[in-house]
C-alpha atoms as a PDB file:
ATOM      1  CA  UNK A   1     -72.361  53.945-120.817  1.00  0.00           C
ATOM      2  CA  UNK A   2     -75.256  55.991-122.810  1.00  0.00           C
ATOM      3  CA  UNK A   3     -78.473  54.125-122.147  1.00  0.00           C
ATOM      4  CA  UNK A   4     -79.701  56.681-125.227  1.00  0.00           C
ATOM      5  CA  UNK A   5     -77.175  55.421-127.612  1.00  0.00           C
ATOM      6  CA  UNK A   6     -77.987  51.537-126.806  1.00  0.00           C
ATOM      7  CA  UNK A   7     -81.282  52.310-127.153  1.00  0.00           C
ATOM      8  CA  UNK A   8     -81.211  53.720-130.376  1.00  0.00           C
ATOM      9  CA  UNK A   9     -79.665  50.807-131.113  1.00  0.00           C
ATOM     10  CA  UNK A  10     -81.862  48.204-129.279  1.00  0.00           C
ATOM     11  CA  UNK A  11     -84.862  49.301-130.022  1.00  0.00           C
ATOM     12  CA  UNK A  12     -83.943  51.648-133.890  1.00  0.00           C
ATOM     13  CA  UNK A  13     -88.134  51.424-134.826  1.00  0.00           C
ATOM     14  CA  UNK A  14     -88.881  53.239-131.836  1.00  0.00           C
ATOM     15  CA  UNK A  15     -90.940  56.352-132.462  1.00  0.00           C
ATOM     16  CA  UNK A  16     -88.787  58.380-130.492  1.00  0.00           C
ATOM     17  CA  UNK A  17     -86.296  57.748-127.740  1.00  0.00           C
ATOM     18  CA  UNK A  18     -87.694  59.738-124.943  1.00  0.00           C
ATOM     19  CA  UNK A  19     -87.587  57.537-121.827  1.00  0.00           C
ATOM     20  CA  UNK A  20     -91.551  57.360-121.269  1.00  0.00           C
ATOM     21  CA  UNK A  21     -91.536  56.012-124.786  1.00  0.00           C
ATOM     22  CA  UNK A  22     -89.014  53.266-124.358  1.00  0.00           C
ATOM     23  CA  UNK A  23     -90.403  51.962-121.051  1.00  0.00           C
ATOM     24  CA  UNK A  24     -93.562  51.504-122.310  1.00  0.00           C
ATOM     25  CA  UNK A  25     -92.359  49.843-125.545  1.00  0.00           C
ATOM     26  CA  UNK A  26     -90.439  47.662-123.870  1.00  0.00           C
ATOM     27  CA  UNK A  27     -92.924  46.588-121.335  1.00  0.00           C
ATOM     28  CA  UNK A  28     -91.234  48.057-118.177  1.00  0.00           C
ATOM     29  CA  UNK A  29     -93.955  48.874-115.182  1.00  0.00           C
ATOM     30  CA  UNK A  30     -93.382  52.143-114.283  1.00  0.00           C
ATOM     31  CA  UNK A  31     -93.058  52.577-110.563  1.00  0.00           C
ATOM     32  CA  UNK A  32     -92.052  56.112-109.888  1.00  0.00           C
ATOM     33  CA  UNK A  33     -92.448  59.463-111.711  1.00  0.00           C
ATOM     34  CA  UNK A  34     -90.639  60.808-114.558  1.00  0.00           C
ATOM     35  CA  UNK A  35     -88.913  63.684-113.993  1.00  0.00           C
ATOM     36  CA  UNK A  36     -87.577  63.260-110.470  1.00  0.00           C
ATOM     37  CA  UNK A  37     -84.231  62.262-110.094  1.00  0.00           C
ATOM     38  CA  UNK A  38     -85.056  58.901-108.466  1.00  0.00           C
ATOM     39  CA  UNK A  39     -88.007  58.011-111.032  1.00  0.00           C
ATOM     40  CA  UNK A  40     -85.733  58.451-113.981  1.00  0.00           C
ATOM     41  CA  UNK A  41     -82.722  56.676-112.111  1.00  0.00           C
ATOM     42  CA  UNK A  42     -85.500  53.912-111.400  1.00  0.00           C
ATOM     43  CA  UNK A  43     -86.815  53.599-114.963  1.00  0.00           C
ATOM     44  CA  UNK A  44     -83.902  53.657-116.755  1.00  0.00           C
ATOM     45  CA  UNK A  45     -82.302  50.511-114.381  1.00  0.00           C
ATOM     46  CA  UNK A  46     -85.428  48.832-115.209  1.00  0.00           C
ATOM     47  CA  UNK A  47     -84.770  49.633-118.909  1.00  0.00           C
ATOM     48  CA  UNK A  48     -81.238  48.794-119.103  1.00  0.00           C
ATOM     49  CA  UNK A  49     -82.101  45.110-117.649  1.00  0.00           C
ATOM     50  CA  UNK A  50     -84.600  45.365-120.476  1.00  0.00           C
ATOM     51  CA  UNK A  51     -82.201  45.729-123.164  1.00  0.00           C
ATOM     52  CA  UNK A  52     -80.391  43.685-122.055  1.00  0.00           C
ATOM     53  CA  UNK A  53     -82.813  40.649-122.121  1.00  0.00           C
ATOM     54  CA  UNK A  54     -83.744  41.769-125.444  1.00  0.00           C
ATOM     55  CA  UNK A  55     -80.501  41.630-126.754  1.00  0.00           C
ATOM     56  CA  UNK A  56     -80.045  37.993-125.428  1.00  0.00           C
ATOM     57  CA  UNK A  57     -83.529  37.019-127.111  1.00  0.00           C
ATOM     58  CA  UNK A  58     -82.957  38.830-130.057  1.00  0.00           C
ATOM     59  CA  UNK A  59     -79.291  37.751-131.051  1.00  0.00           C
ATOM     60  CA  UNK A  60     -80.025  34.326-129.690  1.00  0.00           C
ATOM     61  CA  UNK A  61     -76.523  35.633-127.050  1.00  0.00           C
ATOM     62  CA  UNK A  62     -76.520  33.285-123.366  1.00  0.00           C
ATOM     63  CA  UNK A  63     -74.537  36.165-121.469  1.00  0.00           C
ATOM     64  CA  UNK A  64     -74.505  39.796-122.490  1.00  0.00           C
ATOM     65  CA  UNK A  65     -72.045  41.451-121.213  1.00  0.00           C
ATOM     66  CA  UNK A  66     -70.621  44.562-120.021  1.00  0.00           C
ATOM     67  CA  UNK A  67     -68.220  44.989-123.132  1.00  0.00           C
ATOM     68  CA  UNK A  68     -70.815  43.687-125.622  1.00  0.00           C
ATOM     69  CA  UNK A  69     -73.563  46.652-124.401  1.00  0.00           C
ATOM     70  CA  UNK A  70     -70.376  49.413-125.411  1.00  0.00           C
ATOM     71  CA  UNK A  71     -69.734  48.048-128.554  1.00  0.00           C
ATOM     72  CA  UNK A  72     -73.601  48.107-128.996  1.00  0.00           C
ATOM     73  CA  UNK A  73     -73.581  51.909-128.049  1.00  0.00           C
ATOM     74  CA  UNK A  74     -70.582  52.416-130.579  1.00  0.00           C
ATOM     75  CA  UNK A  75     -72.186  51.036-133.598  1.00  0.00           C
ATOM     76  CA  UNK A  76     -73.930  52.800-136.267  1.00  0.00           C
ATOM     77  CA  UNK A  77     -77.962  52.502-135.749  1.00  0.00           C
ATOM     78  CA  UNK A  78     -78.889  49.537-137.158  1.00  0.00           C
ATOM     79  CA  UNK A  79     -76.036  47.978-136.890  1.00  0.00           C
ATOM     80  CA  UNK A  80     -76.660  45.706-133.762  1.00  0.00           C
ATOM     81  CA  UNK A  81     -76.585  42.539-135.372  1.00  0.00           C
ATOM     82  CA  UNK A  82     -73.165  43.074-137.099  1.00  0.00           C
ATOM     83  CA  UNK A  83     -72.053  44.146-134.013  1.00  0.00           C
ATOM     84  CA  UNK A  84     -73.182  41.515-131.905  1.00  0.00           C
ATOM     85  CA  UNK A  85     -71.486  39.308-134.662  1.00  0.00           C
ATOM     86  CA  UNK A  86     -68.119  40.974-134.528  1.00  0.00           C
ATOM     87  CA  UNK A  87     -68.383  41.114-130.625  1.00  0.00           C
ATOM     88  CA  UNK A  88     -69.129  37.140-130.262  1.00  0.00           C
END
Protein backbone atom coordinates (compact mmCIF):
# COMPACT_ATOMS: atom_id res chain seq x y z
CA UNK A 1 0.00 0.00 0.00
CA UNK A 2 1.11 3.77 -1.04
CA UNK A 3 -0.31 6.03 1.63
CA UNK A 4 0.82 8.86 -1.24
CA UNK A 5 -1.31 7.40 -3.88
CA UNK A 6 -4.55 7.11 -1.47
CA UNK A 7 -3.95 10.32 -0.53
CA UNK A 8 -3.94 11.86 -3.70
CA UNK A 9 -6.91 10.28 -3.96
CA UNK A 10 -8.55 11.02 -0.54
CA UNK A 11 -7.82 14.19 -0.17
CA UNK A 12 -7.21 15.40 -4.58
CA UNK A 13 -7.76 19.49 -3.36
CA UNK A 14 -4.90 19.22 -1.23
CA UNK A 15 -2.27 21.86 -1.92
CA UNK A 16 0.36 19.46 -2.02
CA UNK A 17 0.85 15.98 -0.68
CA UNK A 18 3.80 16.40 1.53
CA UNK A 19 3.02 14.61 4.81
CA UNK A 20 3.11 17.88 7.13
CA UNK A 21 0.47 19.11 4.74
CA UNK A 22 -1.90 16.20 4.92
CA UNK A 23 -1.77 15.82 8.72
CA UNK A 24 -2.66 19.09 9.29
CA UNK A 25 -5.48 19.08 6.69
CA UNK A 26 -6.83 16.29 7.97
CA UNK A 27 -6.79 17.25 11.55
CA UNK A 28 -4.20 14.68 12.83
CA UNK A 29 -2.24 15.99 16.22
CA UNK A 30 1.11 15.67 15.53
CA UNK A 31 2.99 13.89 18.26
CA UNK A 32 6.49 13.33 17.09
CA UNK A 33 8.84 15.03 14.58
CA UNK A 34 8.93 14.85 10.96
CA UNK A 35 11.78 13.58 9.61
CA UNK A 36 12.78 10.83 12.03
CA UNK A 37 11.99 7.52 11.17
CA UNK A 38 9.56 6.99 14.07
CA UNK A 39 7.75 10.54 13.64
CA UNK A 40 6.96 9.83 10.04
CA UNK A 41 6.05 6.05 10.83
CA UNK A 42 3.82 7.74 13.67
CA UNK A 43 2.13 10.36 11.47
CA UNK A 44 1.44 8.52 8.66
CA UNK A 45 -0.51 5.56 11.00
CA UNK A 46 -2.36 8.39 12.34
CA UNK A 47 -3.10 9.50 8.74
CA UNK A 48 -3.97 6.29 7.27
CA UNK A 49 -6.77 5.81 10.17
CA UNK A 50 -7.64 9.27 8.91
CA UNK A 51 -8.39 8.32 5.49
CA UNK A 52 -9.84 5.89 6.31
CA UNK A 53 -12.63 7.54 8.44
CA UNK A 54 -12.92 9.96 5.75
CA UNK A 55 -13.59 7.60 3.26
CA UNK A 56 -16.41 6.00 5.43
CA UNK A 57 -17.94 9.64 5.99
CA UNK A 58 -17.46 10.69 2.68
CA UNK A 59 -18.87 7.65 0.59
CA UNK A 60 -21.47 7.14 3.26
CA UNK A 61 -19.25 3.14 3.35
CA UNK A 62 -19.94 1.18 7.19
CA UNK A 63 -16.56 -0.88 6.81
CA UNK A 64 -13.63 0.15 4.67
CA UNK A 65 -11.62 -2.29 4.00
CA UNK A 66 -8.31 -3.52 3.21
CA UNK A 67 -9.17 -4.28 -0.57
CA UNK A 68 -11.33 -1.15 -0.96
CA UNK A 69 -8.11 1.31 0.23
CA UNK A 70 -6.00 -0.63 -3.03
CA UNK A 71 -8.51 -0.12 -5.40
CA UNK A 72 -8.60 3.52 -4.02
CA UNK A 73 -4.73 3.77 -4.62
CA UNK A 74 -5.30 2.25 -8.23
CA UNK A 75 -7.75 4.70 -9.47
CA UNK A 76 -7.18 7.68 -11.48
CA UNK A 77 -7.21 11.01 -9.12
CA UNK A 78 -10.49 11.91 -8.79
CA UNK A 79 -11.84 8.98 -9.31
CA UNK A 80 -12.67 7.83 -5.66
CA UNK A 81 -16.22 7.89 -5.88
CA UNK A 82 -16.44 5.66 -9.03
CA UNK A 83 -14.24 3.56 -7.40
CA UNK A 84 -15.81 3.22 -4.23
CA UNK A 85 -18.94 2.48 -6.46
CA UNK A 86 -17.39 -0.28 -8.48
CA UNK A 87 -15.70 -1.66 -5.22
CA UNK A 88 -19.20 -1.84 -3.17
Amino acid sequence: MCSLRVARRVYPAAANHKLATLVALAGVRQAMQYHRAMGDAEMTARLWVRMVEEVRREHGVAGVSLELMQALQSCRVGGAAEAVARFG
